[in-house]
N, C-alpha and C. Protein backbone atom coordinates (compact mmCIF):
# COMPACT_ATOMS: atom_id res chain seq x y z
N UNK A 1 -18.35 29.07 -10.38
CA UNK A 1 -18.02 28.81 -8.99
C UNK A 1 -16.91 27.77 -8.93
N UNK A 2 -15.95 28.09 -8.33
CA UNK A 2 -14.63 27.00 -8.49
C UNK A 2 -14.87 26.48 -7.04
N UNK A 3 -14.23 25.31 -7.51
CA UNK A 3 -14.07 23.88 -6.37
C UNK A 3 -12.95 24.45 -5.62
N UNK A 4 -13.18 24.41 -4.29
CA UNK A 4 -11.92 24.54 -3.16
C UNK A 4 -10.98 23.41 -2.38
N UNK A 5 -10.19 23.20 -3.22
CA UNK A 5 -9.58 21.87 -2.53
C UNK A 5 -8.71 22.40 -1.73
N UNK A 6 -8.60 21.14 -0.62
CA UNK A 6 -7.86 21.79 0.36
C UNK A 6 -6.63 21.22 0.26
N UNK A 7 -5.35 22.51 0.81
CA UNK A 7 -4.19 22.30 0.70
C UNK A 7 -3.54 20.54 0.78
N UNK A 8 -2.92 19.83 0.21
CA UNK A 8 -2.38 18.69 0.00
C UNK A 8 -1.02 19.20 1.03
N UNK A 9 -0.67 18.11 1.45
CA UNK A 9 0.76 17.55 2.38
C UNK A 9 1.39 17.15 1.36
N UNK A 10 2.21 18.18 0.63
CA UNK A 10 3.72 17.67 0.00
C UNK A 10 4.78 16.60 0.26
N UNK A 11 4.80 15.66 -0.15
CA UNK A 11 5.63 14.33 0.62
C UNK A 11 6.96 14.09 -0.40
N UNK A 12 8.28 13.47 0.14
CA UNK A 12 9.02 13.99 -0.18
C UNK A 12 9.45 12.43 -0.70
N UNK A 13 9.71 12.59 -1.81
CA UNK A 13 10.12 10.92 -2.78
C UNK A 13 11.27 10.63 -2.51
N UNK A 14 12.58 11.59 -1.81
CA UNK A 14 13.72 11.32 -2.26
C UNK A 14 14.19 10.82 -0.96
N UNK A 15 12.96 10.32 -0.33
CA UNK A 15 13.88 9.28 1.65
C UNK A 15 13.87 8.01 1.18
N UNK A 16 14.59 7.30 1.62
CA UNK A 16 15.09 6.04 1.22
C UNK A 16 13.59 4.98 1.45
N UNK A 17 13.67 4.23 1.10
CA UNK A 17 13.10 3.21 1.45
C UNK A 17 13.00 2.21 3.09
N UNK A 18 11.80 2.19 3.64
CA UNK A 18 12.17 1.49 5.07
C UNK A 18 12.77 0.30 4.65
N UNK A 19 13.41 -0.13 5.79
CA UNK A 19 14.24 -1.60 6.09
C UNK A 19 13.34 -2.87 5.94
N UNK A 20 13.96 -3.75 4.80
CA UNK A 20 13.02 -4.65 5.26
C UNK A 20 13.30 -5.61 6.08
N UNK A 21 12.31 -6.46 6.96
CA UNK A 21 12.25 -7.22 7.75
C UNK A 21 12.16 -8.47 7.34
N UNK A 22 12.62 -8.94 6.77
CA UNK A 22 12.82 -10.12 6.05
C UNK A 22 11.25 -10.84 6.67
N UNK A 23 10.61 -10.53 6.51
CA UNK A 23 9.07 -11.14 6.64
C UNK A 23 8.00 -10.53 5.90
N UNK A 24 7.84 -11.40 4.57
CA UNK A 24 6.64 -10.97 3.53
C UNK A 24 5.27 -10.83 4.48
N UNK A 25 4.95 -11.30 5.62
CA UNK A 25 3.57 -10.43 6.13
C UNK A 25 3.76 -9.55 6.54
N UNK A 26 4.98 -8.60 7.00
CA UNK A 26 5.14 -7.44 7.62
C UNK A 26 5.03 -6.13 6.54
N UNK A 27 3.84 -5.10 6.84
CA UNK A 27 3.67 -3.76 6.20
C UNK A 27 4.87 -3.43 5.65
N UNK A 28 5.00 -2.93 4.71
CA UNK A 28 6.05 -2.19 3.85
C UNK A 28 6.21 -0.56 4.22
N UNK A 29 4.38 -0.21 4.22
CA UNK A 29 4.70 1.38 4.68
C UNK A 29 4.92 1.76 6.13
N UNK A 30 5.58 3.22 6.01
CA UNK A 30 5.51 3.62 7.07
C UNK A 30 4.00 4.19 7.90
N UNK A 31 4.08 4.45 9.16
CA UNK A 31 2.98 4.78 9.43
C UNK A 31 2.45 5.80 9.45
N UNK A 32 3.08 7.17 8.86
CA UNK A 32 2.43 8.41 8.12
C UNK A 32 1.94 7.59 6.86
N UNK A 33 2.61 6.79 6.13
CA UNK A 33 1.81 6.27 4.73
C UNK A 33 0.57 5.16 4.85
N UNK A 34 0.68 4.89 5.60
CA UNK A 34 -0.84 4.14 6.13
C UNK A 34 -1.65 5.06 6.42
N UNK A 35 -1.44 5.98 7.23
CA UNK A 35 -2.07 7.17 7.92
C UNK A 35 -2.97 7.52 6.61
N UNK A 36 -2.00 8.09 5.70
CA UNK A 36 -2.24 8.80 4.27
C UNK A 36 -3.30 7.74 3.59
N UNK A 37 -2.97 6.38 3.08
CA UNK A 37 -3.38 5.97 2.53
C UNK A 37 -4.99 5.54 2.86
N UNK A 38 -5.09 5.21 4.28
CA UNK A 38 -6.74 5.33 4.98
C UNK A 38 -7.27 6.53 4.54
N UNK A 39 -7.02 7.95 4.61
CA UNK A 39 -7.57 8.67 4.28
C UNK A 39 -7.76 9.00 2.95
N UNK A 40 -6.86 8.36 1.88
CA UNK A 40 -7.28 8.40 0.98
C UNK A 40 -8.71 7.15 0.64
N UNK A 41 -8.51 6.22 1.10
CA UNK A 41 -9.45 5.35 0.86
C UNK A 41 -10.64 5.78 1.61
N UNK A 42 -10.43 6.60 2.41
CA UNK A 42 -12.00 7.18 3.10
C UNK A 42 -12.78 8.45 2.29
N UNK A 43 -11.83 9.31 2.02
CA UNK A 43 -12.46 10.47 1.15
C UNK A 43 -13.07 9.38 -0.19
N UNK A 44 -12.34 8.66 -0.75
CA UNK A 44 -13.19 8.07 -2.07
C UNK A 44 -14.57 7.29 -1.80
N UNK A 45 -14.50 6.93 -0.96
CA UNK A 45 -15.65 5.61 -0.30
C UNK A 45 -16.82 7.06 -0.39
N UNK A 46 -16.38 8.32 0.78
CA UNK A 46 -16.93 9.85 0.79
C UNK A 46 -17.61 10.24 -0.25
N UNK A 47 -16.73 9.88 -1.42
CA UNK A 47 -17.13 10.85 -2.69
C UNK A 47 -18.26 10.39 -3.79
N UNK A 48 -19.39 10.76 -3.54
CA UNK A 48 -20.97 10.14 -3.85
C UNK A 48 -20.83 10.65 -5.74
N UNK A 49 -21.22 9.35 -6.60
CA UNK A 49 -21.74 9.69 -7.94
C UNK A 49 -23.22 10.31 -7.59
N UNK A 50 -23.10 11.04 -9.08
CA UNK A 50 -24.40 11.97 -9.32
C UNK A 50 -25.05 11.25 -10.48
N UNK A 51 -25.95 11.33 -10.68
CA UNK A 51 -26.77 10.80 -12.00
C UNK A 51 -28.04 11.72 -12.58
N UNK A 52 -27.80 11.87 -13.98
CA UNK A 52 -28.28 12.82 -14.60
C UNK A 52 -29.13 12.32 -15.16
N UNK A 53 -30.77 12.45 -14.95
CA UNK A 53 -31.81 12.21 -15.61
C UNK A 53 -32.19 12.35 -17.04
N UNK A 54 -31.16 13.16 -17.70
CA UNK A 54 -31.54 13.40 -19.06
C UNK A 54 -30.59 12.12 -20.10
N UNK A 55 -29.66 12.41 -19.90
CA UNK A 55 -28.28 11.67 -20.39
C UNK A 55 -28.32 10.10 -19.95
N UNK A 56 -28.59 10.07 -18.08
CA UNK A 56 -28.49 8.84 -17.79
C UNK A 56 -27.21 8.10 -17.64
N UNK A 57 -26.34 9.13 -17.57
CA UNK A 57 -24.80 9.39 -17.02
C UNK A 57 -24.73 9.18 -15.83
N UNK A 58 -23.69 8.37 -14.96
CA UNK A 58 -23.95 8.65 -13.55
C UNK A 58 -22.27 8.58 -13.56
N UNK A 59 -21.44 9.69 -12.47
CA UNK A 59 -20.16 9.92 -12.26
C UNK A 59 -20.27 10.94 -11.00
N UNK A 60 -19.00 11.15 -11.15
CA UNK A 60 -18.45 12.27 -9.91
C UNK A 60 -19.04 13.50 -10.31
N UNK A 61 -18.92 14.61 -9.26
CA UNK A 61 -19.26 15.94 -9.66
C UNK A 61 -19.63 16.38 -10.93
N UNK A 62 -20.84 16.11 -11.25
CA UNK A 62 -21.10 16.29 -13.12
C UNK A 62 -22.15 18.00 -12.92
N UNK A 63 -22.15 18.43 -11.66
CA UNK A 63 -22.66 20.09 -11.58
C UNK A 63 -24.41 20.08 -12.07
N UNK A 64 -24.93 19.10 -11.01
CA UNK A 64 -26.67 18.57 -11.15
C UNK A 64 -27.06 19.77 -11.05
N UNK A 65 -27.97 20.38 -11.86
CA UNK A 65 -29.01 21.64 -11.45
C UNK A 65 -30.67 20.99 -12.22
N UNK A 66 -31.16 20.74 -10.92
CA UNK A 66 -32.57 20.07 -10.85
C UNK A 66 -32.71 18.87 -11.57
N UNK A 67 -31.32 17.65 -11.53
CA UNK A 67 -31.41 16.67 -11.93
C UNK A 67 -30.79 16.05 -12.91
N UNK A 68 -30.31 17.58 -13.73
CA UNK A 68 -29.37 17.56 -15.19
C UNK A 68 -27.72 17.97 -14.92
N UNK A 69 -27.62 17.09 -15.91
CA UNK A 69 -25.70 17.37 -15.88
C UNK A 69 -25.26 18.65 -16.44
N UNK A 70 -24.16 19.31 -16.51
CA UNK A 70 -24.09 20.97 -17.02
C UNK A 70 -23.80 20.30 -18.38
N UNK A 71 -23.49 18.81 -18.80
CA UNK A 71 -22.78 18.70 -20.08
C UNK A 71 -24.47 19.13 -21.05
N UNK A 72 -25.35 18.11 -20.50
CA UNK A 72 -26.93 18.30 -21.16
C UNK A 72 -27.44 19.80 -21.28
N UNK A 73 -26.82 20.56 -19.80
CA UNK A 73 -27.24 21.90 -19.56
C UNK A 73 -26.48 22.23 -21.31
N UNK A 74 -25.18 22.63 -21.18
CA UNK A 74 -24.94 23.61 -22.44
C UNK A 74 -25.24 23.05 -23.41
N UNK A 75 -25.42 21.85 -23.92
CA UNK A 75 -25.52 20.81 -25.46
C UNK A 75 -27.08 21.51 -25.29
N UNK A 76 -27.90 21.97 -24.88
CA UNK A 76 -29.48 21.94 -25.25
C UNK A 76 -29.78 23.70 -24.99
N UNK A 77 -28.45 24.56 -24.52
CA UNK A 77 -29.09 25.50 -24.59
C UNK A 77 -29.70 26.27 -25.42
N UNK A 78 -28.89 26.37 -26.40
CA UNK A 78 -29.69 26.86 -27.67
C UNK A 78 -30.89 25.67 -28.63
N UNK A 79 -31.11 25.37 -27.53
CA UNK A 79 -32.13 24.79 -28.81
C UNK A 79 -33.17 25.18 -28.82
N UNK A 80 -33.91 24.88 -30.09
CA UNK A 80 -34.96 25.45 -30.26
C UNK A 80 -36.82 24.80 -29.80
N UNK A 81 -37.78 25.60 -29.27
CA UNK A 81 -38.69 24.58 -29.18
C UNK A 81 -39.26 23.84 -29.58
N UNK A 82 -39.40 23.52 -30.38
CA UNK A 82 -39.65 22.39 -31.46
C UNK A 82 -38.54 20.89 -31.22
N UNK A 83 -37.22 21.24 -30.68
CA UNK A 83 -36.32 20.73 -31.42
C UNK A 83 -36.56 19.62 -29.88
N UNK A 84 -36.10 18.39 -30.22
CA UNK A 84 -35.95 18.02 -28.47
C UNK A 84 -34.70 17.91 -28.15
N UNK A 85 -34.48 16.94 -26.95
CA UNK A 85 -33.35 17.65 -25.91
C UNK A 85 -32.41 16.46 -26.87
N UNK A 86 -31.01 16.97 -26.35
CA UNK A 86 -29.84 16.47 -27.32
C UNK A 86 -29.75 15.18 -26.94
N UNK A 87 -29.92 14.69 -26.14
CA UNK A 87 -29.42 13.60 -25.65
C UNK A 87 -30.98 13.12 -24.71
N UNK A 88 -31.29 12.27 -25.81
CA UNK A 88 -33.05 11.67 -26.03
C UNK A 88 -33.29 10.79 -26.94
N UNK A 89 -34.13 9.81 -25.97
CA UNK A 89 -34.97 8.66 -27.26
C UNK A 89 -35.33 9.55 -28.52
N UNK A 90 -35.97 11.25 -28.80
CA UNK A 90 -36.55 11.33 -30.26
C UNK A 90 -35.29 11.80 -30.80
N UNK A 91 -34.21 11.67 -29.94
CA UNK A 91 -33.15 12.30 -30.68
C UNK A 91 -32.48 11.57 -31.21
N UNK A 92 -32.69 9.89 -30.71
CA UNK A 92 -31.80 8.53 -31.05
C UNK A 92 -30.48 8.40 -30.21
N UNK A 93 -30.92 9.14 -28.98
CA UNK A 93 -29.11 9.34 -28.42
C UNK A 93 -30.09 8.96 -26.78
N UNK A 94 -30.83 7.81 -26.37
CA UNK A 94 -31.06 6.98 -25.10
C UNK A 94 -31.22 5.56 -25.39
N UNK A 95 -29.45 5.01 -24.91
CA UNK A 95 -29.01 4.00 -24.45
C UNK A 95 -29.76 3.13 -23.66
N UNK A 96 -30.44 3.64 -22.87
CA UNK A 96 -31.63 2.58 -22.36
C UNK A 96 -30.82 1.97 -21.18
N UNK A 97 -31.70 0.66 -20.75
CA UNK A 97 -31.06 0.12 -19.76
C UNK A 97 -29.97 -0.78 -19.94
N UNK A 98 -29.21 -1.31 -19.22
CA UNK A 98 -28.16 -2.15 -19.24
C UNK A 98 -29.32 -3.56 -19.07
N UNK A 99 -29.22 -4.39 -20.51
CA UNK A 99 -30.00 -5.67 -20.34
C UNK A 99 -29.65 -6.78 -19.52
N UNK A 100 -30.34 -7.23 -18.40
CA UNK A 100 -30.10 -7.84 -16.99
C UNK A 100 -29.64 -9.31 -17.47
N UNK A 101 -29.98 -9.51 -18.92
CA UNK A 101 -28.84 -11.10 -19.13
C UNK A 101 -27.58 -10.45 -19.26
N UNK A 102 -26.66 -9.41 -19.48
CA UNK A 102 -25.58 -8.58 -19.43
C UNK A 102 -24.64 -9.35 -18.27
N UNK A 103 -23.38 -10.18 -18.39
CA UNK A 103 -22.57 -10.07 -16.88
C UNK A 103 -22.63 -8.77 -16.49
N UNK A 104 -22.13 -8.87 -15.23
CA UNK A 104 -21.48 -7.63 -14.71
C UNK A 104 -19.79 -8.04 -14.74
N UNK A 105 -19.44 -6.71 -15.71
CA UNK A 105 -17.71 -6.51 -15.96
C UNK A 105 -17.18 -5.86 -14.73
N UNK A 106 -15.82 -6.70 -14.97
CA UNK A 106 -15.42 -5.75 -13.71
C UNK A 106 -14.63 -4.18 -14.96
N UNK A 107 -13.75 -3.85 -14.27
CA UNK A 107 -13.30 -2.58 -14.93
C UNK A 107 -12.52 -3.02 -16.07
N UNK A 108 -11.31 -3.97 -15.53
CA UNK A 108 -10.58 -4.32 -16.81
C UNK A 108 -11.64 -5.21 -17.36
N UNK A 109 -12.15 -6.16 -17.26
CA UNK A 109 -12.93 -6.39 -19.03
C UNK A 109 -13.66 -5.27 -19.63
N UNK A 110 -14.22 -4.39 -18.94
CA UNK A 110 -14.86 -2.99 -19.78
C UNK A 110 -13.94 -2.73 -20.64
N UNK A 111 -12.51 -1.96 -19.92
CA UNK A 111 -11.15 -1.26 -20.99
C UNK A 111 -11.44 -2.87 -22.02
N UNK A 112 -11.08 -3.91 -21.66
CA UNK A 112 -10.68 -4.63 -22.97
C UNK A 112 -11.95 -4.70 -23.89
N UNK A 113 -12.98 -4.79 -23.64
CA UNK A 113 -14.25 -4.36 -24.75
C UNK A 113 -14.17 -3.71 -25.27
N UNK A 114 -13.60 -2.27 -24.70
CA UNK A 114 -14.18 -0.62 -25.13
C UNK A 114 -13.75 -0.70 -26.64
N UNK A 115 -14.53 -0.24 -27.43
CA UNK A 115 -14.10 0.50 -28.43
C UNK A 115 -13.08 1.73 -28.53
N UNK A 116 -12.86 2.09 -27.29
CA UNK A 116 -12.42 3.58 -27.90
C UNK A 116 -11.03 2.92 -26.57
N UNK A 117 -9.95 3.25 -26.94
CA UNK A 117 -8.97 3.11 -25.75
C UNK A 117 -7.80 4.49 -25.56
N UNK A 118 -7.89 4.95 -24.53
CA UNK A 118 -7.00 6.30 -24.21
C UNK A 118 -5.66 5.67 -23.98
N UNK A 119 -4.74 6.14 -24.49
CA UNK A 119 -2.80 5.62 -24.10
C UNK A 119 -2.25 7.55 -23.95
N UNK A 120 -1.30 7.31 -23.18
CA UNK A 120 -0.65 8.29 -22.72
C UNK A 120 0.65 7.79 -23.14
N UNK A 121 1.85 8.61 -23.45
CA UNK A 121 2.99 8.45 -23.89
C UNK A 121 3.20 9.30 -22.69
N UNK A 122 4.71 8.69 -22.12
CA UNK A 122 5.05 8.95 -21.07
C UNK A 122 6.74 9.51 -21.45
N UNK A 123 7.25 10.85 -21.33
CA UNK A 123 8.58 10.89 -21.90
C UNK A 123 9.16 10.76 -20.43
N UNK A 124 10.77 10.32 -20.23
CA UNK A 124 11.66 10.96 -19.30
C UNK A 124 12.70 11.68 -20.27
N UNK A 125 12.80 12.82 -19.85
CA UNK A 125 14.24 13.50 -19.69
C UNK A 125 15.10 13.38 -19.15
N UNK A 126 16.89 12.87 -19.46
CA UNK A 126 17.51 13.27 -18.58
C UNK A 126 18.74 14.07 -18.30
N UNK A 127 18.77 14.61 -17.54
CA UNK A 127 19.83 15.39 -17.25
C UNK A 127 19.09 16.56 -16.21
């Protein structure tokens, strides 16, 4: 079943920049880009995490069917009865709780902890 997003307003990069008003408290955007930008900040506020009882994952659209994420769904379909679920204390793969002497990180100290860090190489072409 595919996700239906709805058509996006194409906006056009190549209009100049508004005038500035030589006054650092005065808005920078225009007021279609305020317009835009509320609604972007409203659909996200909108957009509810899911949390998966097996895994103990909680994110955006993770495709819950009776509580489970589809990632747990396919990792356990073939398994066998005997065997338990992939992502489980007898399996050695439940993380447990977050221990309440733990700060709370904001996002950038998480990235600077993480073990694992994603970089994107960014090319320009020109001509």
């Amino acid at each position: 079943s595919a996700i239906e997003c709805p058509v996006m307003e194409r906006r056009c990069f190549e209009l100049p920049d508004p005038d500035w008003m030589h006054d650092l408290s005065h808005c920078p955007l225009s007021d279609r880009d305020k317009e835009l930008l509320e609604k972007f900040w409203t659909e996200l506020e909108n957009d509810g995490m899911e949390h998966c009882a097996r895994c103990q994952e909680t994110w955006f659209d993770m495709g819950l069917k009776d509580g489970i994420c589809k990632r747990c769904i396919a990792k356990d379909k073939n398994k066998k009865e005997d065997e338990p679920w992939f992502f489980s204390a007898e399996n050695q793969l439940d993380f447990g709780l977050i221990p309440a002497f733990l700060p709370q990180l904001t996002i950038v100290e998480e990235m600077l902890i993480a073990r694992v860090h994603v970089f994107v190489n960014v090319m320009q072409v020109r001509g």
